[in-house]
C-alpha atoms as a PDB file:
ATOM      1  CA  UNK A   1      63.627  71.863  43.431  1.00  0.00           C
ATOM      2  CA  UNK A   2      63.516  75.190  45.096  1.00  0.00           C
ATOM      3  CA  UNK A   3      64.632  75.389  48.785  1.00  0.00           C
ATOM      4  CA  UNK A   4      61.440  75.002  51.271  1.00  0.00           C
ATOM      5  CA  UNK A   5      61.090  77.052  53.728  1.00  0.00           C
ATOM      6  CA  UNK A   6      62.228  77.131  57.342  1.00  0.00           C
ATOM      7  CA  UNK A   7      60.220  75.368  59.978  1.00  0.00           C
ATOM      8  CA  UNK A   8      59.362  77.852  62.986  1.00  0.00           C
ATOM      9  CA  UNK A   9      60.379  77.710  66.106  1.00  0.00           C
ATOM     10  CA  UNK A  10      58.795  78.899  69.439  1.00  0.00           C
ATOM     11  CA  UNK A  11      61.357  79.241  72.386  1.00  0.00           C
ATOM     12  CA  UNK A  12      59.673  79.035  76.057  1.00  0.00           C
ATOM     13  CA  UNK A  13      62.562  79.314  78.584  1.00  0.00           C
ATOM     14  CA  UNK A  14      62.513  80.814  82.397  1.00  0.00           C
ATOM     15  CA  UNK A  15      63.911  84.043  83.051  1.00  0.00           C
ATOM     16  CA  UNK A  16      67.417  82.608  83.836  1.00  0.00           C
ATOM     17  CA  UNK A  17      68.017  81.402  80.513  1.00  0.00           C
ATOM     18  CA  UNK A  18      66.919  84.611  79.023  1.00  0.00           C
ATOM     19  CA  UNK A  19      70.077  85.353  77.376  1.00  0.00           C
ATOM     20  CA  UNK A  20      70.884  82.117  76.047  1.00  0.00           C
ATOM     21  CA  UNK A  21      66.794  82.212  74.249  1.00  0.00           C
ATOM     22  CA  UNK A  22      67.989  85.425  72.607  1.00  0.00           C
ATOM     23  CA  UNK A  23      70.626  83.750  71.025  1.00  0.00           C
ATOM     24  CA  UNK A  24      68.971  80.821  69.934  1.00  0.00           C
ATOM     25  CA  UNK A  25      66.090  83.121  68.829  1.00  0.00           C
ATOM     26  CA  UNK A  26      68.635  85.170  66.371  1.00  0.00           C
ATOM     27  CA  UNK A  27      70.062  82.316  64.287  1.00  0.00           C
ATOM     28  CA  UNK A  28      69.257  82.489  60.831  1.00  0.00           C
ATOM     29  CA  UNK A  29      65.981  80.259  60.249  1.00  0.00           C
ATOM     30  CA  UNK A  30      67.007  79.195  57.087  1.00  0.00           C
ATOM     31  CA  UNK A  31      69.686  77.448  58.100  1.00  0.00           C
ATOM     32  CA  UNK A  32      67.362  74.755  59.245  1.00  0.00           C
ATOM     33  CA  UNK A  33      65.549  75.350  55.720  1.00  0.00           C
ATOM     34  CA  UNK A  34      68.026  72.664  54.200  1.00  0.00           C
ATOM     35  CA  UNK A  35      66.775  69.941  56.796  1.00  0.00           C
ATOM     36  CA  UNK A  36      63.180  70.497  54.563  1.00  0.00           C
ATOM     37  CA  UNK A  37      65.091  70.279  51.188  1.00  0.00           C
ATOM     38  CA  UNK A  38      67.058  66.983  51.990  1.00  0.00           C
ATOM     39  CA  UNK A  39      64.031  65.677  53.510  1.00  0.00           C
ATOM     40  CA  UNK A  40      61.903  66.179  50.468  1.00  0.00           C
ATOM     41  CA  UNK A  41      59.528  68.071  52.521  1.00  0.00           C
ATOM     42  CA  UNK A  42      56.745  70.098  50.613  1.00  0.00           C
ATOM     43  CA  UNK A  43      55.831  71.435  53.858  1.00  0.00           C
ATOM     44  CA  UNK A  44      57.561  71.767  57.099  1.00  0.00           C
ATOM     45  CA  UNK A  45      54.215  71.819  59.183  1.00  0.00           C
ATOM     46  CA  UNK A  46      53.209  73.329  62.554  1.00  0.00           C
ATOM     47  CA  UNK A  47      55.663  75.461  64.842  1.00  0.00           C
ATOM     48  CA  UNK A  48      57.965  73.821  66.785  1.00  0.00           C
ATOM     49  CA  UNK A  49      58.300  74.170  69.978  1.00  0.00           C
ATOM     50  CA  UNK A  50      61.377  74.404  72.052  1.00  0.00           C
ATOM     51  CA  UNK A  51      61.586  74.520  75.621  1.00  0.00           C
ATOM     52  CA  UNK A  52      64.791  75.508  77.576  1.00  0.00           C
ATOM     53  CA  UNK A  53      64.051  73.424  80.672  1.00  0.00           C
ATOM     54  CA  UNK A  54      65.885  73.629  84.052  1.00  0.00           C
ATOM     55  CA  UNK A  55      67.637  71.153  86.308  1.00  0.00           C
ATOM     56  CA  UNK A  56      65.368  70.911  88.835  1.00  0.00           C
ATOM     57  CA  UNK A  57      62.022  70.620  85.912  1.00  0.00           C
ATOM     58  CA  UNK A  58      60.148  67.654  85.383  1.00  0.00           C
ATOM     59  CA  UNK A  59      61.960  67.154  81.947  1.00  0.00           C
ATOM     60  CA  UNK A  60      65.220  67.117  83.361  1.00  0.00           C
ATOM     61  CA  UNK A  61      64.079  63.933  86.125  1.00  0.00           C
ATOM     62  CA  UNK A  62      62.449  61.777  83.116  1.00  0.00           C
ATOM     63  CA  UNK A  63      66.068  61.445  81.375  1.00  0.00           C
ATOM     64  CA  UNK A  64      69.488  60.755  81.921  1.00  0.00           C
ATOM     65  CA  UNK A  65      71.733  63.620  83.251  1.00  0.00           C
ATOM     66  CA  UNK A  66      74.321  63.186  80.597  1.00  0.00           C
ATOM     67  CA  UNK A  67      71.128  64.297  77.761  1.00  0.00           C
ATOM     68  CA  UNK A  68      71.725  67.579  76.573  1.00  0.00           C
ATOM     69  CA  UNK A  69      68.663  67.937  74.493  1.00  0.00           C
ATOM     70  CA  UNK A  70      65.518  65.307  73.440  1.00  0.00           C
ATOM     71  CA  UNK A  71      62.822  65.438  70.598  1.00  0.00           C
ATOM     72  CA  UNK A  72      59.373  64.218  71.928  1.00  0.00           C
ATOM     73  CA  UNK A  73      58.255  61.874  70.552  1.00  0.00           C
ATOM     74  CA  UNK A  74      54.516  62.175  68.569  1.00  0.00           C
ATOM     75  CA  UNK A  75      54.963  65.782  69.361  1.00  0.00           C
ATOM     76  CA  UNK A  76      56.043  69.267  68.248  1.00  0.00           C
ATOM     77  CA  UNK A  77      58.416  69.647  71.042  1.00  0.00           C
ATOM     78  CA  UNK A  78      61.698  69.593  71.306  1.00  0.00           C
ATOM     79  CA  UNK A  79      63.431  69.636  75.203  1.00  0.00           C
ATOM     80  CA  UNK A  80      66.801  71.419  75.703  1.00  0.00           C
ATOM     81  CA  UNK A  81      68.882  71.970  79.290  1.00  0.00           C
ATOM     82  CA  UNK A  82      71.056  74.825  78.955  1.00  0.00           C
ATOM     83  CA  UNK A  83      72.790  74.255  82.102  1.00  0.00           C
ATOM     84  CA  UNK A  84      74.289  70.664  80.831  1.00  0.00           C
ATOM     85  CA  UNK A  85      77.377  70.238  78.355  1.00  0.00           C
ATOM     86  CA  UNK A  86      76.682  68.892  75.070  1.00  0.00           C
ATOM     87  CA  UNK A  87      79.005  66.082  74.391  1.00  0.00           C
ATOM     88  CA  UNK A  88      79.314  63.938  71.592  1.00  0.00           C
ATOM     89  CA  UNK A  89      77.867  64.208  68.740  1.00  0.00           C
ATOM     90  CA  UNK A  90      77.020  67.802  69.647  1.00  0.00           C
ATOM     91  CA  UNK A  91      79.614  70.417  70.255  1.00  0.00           C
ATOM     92  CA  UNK A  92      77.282  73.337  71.204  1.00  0.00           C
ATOM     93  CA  UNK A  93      73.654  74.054  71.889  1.00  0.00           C
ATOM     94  CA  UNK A  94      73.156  75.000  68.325  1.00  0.00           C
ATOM     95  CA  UNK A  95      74.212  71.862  66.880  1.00  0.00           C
ATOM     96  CA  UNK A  96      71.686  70.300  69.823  1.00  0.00           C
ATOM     97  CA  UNK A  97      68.726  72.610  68.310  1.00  0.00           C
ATOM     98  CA  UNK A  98      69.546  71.763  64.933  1.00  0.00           C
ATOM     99  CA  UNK A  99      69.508  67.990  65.853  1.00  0.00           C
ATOM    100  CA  UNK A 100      66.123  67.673  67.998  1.00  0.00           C
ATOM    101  CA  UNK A 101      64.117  69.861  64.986  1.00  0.00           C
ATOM    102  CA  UNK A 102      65.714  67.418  62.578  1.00  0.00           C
ATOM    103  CA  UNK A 103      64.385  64.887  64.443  1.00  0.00           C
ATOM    104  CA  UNK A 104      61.013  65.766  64.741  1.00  0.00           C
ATOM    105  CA  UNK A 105      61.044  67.078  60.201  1.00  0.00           C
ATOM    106  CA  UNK A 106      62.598  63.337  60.097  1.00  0.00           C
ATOM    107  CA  UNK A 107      58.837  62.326  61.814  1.00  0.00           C
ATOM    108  CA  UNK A 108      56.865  64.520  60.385  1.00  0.00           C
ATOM    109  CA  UNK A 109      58.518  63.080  56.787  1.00  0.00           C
ATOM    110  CA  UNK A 110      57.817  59.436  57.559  1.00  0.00           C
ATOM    111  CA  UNK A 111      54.014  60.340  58.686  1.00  0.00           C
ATOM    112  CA  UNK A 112      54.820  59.370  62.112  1.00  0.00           C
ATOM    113  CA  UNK A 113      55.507  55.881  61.033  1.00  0.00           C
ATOM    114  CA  UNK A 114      58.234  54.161  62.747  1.00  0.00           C
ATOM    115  CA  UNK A 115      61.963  54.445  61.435  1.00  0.00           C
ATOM    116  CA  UNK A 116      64.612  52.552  63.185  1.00  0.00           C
ATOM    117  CA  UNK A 117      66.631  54.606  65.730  1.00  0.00           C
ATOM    118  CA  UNK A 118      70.075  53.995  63.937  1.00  0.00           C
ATOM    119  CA  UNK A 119      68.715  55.841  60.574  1.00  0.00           C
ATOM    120  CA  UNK A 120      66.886  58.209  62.671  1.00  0.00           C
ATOM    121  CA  UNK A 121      69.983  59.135  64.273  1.00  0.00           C
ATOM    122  CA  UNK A 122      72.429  58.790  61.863  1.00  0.00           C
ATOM    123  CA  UNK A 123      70.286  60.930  59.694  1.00  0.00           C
ATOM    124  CA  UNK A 124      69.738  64.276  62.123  1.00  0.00           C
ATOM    125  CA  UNK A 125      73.709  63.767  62.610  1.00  0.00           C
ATOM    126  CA  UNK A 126      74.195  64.212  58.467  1.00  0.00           C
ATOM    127  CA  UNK A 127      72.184  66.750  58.978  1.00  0.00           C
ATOM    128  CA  UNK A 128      73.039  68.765  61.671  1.00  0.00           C
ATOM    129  CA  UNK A 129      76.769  69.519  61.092  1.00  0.00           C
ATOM    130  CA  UNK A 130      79.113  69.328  58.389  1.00  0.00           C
ATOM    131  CA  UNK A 131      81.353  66.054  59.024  1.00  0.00           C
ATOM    132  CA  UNK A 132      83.945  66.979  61.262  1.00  0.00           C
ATOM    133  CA  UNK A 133      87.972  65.995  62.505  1.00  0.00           C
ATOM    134  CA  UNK A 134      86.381  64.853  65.666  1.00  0.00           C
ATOM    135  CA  UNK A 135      83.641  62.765  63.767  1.00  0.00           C
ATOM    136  CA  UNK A 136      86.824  60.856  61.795  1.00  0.00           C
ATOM    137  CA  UNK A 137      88.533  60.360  64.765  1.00  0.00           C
ATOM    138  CA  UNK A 138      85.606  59.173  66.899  1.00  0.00           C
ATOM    139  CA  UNK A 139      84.850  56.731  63.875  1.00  0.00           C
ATOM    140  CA  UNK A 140      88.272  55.429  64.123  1.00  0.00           C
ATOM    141  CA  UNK A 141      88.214  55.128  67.710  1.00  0.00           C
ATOM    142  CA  UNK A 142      85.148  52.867  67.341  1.00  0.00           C
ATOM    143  CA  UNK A 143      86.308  50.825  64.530  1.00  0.00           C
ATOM    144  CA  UNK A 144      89.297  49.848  66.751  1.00  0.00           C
ATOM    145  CA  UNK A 145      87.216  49.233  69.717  1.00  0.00           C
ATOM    146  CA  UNK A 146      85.021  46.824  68.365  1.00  0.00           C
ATOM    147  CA  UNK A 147      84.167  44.255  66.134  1.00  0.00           C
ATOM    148  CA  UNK A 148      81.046  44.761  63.253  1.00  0.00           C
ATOM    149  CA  UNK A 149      78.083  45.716  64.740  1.00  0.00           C
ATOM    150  CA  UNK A 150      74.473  45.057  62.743  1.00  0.00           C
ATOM    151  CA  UNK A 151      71.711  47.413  62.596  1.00  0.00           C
ATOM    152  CA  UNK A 152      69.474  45.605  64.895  1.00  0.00           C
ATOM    153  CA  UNK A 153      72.724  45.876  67.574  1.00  0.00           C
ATOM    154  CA  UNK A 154      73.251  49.275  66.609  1.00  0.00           C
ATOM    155  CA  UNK A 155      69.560  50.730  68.186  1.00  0.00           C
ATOM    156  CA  UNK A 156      70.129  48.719  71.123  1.00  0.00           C
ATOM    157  CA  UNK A 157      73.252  50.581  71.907  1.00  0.00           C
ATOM    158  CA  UNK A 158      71.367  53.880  72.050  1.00  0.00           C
ATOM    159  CA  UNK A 159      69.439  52.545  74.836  1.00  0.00           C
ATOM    160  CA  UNK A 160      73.028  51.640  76.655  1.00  0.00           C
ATOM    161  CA  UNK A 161      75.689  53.160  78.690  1.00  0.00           C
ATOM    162  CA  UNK A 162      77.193  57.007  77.711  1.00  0.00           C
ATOM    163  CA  UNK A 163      79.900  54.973  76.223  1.00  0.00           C
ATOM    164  CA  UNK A 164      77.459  52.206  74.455  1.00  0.00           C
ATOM    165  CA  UNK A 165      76.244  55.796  72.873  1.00  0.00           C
ATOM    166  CA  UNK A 166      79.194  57.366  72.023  1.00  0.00           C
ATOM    167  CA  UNK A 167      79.494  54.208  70.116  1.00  0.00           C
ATOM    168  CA  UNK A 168      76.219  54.282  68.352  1.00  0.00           C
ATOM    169  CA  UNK A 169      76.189  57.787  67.396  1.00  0.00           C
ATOM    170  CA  UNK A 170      79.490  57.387  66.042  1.00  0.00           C
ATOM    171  CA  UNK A 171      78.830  53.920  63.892  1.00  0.00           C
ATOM    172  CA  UNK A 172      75.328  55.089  63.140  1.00  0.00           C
ATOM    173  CA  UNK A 173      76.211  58.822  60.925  1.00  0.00           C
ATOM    174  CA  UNK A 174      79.022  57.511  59.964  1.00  0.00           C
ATOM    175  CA  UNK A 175      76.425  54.909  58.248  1.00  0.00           C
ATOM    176  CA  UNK A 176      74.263  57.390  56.899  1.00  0.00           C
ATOM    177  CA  UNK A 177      77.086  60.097  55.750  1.00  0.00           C
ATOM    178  CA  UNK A 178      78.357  56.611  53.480  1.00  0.00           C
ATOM    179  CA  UNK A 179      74.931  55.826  52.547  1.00  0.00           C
ATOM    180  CA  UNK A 180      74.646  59.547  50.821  1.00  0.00           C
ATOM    181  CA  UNK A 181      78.106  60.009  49.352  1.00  0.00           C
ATOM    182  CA  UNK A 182      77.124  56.228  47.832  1.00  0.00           C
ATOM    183  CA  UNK A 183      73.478  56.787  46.488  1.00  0.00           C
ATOM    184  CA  UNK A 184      73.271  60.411  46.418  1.00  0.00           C
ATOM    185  CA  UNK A 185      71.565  63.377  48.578  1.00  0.00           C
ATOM    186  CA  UNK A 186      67.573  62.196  47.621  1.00  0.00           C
ATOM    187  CA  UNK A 187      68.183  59.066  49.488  1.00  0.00           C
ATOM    188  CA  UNK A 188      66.328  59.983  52.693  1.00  0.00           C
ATOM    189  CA  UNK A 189      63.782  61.832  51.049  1.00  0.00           C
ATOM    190  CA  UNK A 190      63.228  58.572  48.855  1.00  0.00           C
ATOM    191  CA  UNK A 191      62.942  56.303  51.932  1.00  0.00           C
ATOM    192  CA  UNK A 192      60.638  58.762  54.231  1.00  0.00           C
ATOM    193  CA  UNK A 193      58.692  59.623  51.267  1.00  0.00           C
ATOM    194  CA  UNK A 194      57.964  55.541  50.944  1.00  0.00           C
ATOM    195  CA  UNK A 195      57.715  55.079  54.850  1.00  0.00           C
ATOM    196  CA  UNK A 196      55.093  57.900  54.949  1.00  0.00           C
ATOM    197  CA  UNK A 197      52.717  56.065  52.391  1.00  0.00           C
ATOM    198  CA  UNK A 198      52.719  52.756  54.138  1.00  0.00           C
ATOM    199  CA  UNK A 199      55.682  50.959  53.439  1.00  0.00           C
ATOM    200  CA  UNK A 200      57.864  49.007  56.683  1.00  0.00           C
ATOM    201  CA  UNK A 201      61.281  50.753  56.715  1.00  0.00           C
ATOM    202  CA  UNK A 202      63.527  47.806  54.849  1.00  0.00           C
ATOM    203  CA  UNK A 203      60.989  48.060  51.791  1.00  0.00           C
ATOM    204  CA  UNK A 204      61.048  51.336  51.708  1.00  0.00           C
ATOM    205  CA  UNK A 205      65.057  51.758  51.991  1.00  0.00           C
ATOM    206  CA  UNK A 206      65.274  48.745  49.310  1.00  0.00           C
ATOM    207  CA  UNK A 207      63.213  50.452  46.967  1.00  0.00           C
ATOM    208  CA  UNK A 208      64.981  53.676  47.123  1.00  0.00           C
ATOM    209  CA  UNK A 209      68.293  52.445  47.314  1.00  0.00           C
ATOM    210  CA  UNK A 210      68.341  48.857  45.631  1.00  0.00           C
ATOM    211  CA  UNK A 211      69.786  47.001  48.175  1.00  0.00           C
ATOM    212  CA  UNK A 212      68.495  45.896  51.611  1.00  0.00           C
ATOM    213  CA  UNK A 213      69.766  47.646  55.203  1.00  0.00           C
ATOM    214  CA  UNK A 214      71.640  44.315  56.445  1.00  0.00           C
ATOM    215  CA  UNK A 215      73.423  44.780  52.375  1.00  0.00           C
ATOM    216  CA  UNK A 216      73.995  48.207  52.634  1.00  0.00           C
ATOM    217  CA  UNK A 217      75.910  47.794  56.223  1.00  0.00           C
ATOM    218  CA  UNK A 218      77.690  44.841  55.307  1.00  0.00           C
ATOM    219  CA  UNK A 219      78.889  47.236  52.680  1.00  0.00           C
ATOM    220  CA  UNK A 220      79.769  50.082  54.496  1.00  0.00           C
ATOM    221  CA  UNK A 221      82.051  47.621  56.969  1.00  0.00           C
ATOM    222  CA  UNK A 222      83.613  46.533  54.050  1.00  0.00           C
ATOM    223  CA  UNK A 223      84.704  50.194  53.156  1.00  0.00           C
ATOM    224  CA  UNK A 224      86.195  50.547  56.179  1.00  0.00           C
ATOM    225  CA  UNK A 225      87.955  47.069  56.282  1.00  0.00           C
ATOM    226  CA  UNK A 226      91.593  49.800  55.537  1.00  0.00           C
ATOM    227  CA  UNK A 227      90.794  50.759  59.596  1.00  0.00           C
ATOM    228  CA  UNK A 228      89.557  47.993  61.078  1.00  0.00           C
ATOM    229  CA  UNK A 229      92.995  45.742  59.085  1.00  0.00           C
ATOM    230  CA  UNK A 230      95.904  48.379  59.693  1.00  0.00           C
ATOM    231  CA  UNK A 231      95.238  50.616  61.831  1.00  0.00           C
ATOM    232  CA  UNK A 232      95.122  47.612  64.553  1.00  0.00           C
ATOM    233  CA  UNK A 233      98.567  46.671  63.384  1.00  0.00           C
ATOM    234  CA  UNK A 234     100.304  50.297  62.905  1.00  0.00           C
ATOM    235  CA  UNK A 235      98.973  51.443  65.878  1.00  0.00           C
ATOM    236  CA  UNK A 236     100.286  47.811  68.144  1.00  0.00           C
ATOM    237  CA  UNK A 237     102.504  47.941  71.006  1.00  0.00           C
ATOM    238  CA  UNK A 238     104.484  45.583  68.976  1.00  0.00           C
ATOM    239  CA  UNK A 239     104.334  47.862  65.878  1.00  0.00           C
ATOM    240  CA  UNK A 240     105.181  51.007  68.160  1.00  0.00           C
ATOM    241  CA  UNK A 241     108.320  48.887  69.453  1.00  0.00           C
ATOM    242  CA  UNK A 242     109.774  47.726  66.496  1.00  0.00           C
ATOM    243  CA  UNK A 243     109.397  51.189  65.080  1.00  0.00           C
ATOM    244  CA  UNK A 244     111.285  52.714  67.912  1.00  0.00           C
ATOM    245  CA  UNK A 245     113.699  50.124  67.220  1.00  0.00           C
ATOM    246  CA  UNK A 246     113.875  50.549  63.396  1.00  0.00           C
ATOM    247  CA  UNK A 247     114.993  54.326  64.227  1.00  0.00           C
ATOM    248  CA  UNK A 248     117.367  54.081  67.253  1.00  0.00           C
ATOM    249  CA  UNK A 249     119.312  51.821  64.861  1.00  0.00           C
ATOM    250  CA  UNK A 250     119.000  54.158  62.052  1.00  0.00           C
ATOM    251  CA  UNK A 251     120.118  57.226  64.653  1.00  0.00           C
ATOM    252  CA  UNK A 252     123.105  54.939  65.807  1.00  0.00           C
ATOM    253  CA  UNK A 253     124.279  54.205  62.170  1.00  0.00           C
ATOM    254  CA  UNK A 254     123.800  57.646  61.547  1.00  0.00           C
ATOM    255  CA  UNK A 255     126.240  58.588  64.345  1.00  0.00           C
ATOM    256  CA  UNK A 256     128.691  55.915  63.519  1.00  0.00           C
ATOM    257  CA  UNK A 257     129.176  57.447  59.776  1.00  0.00           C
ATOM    258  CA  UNK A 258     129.277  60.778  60.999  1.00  0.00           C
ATOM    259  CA  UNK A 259     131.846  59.842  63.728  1.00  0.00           C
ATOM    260  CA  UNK A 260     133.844  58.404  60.849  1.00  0.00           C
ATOM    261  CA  UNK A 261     133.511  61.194  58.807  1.00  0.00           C
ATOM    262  CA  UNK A 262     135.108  63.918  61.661  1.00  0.00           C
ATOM    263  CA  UNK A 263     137.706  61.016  61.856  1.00  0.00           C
ATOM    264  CA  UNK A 264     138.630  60.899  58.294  1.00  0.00           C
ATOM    265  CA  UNK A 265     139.264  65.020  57.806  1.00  0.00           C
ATOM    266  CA  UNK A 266     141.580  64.837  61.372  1.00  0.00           C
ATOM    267  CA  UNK A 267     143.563  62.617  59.618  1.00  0.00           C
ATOM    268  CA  UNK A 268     143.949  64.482  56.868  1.00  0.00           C
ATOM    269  CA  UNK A 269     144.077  67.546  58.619  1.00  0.00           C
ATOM    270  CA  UNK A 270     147.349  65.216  60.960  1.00  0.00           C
ATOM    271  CA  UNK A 271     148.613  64.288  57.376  1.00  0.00           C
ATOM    272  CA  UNK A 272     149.192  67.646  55.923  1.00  0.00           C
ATOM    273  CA  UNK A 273     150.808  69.407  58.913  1.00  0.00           C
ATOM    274  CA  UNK A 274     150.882  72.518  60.312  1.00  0.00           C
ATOM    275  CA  UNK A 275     152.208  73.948  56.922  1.00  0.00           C
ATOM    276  CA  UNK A 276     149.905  72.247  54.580  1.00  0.00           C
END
């Protein structure tokens, strides 16, 4: 299948953000053009509108301060504050563009039937960024942190703390990265595609994927039982102790034959004499 093409965006931003509109103006359009492919979008529908809103807007009082950027909901808008720091999973304002319009193709795609928020999620994460050295790590982090978490526990955490997100974001791509290197790129198209045409969520991700979502996770924990078994242990006080110990001993012994060594050649340097 040919690529589709872009969806088009229409910035709106106050004078003061001028600079930073220009910029997100000039990125290549098609690079939001693969969002539409792996979405198995025939069309990409109706601009999309993106609004650079201030501190002191309306937008920026209906959600948390630590909310870089927000899709709305039933809508072609997407809500971005320039003058907040993206933090994790988004490293810059592009990544938070390319996020909220992935969010609202990942709508359009299911015919604005619901999707649960951890595929949701997980999916405009796949999508917005290659997977990343900080995404490993923050994976790791999580899978140390905490115990399995199901799907069902895994949308409630988006509605938690910053930290209950971090958390969330982290378990949820992580998911949905797993879910395509296991069952292949057309797996969200498959399970929108269903969605769309009337189909609840778990048939639709059963049908395209053969196994039900509470399977499919159990699954995925199970791939990562290598983390959640060693890295505990290697990474123990205990562990970090006995290591330290393992090497002073094998510094000491070290010494000990090289102390013999100087040792042995003065006395056969004592043996031979001066005149030797």
């Amino acid at each position: 299948m040919a690529m589709q093409a872009s969806p088009q965006l229409q910035f709106e931003a106050p004078t003061q953000f001028a600079a930073i509109r220009r910029r997100l103006e000039s990125l290549d359009p098609q690079r939001l053009a693969d969002i539409v492919q792996l979405l198995a979008m025939t069309d990409a529908g109706p601009v999309i509108k993106v609004v650079l809103a201030a501190e002191n807007s309306d937008w920026a009082r209906q959600v948390p301060a630590w909310i870089a950027g927000f899709a709305v909901a039933g809508s072609d808008l997407v809500v971005i504050f320039p003058e907040r720091s993206p933090s994790y999973p988004h490293d810059t304002f592009d990544d938070v563009l390319r996020h909220e319009v992935a969010h609202v193709l990942i709508e359009r795609a299911a015919g604005g039937r619901p999707v649960p928020r951890w595929f949701n999620e997980g999916l405009a994460m796949a999508v917005e960024r290659t997977w990343r050295f900080q995404d490993q790590t923050q994976l790791l982090y999580q899978l140390m942190l905490g115990s399995r978490t199901s799907l069902a526990g895994l949308d409630r955490l988006f509605g938690g703390t910053p930290s209950d997100q971090t958390r969330a974001y982290a378990l949820a791509g992580s998911f949905v990265r797993d879910l395509l290197q296991e069952r292949g790129a057309k797996i969200p198209g498959g399970i929108l595609m269903r969605v769309g045409r009337g189909s609840s969520f778990d048939d639709a991700f059963t049908a395209a994927t053969g196994k039900t979502p509470a399977t499919a996770n159990s699954e995925f924990w199970e791939r990562q039982r290598i983390w959640t078994t060693w890295v505990p242990i290697v990474t123990s006080t205990a562990t970090l102790w006995l290591a330290v110990t393992v090497l002073a001993l094998f510094a000491i012994r070290r010494r000990r034959q090289k102390d013999a060594e100087i040792e042995e050649k003065w006395e056969e340097e004592e043996k031979s004499g001066p005149d030797g």
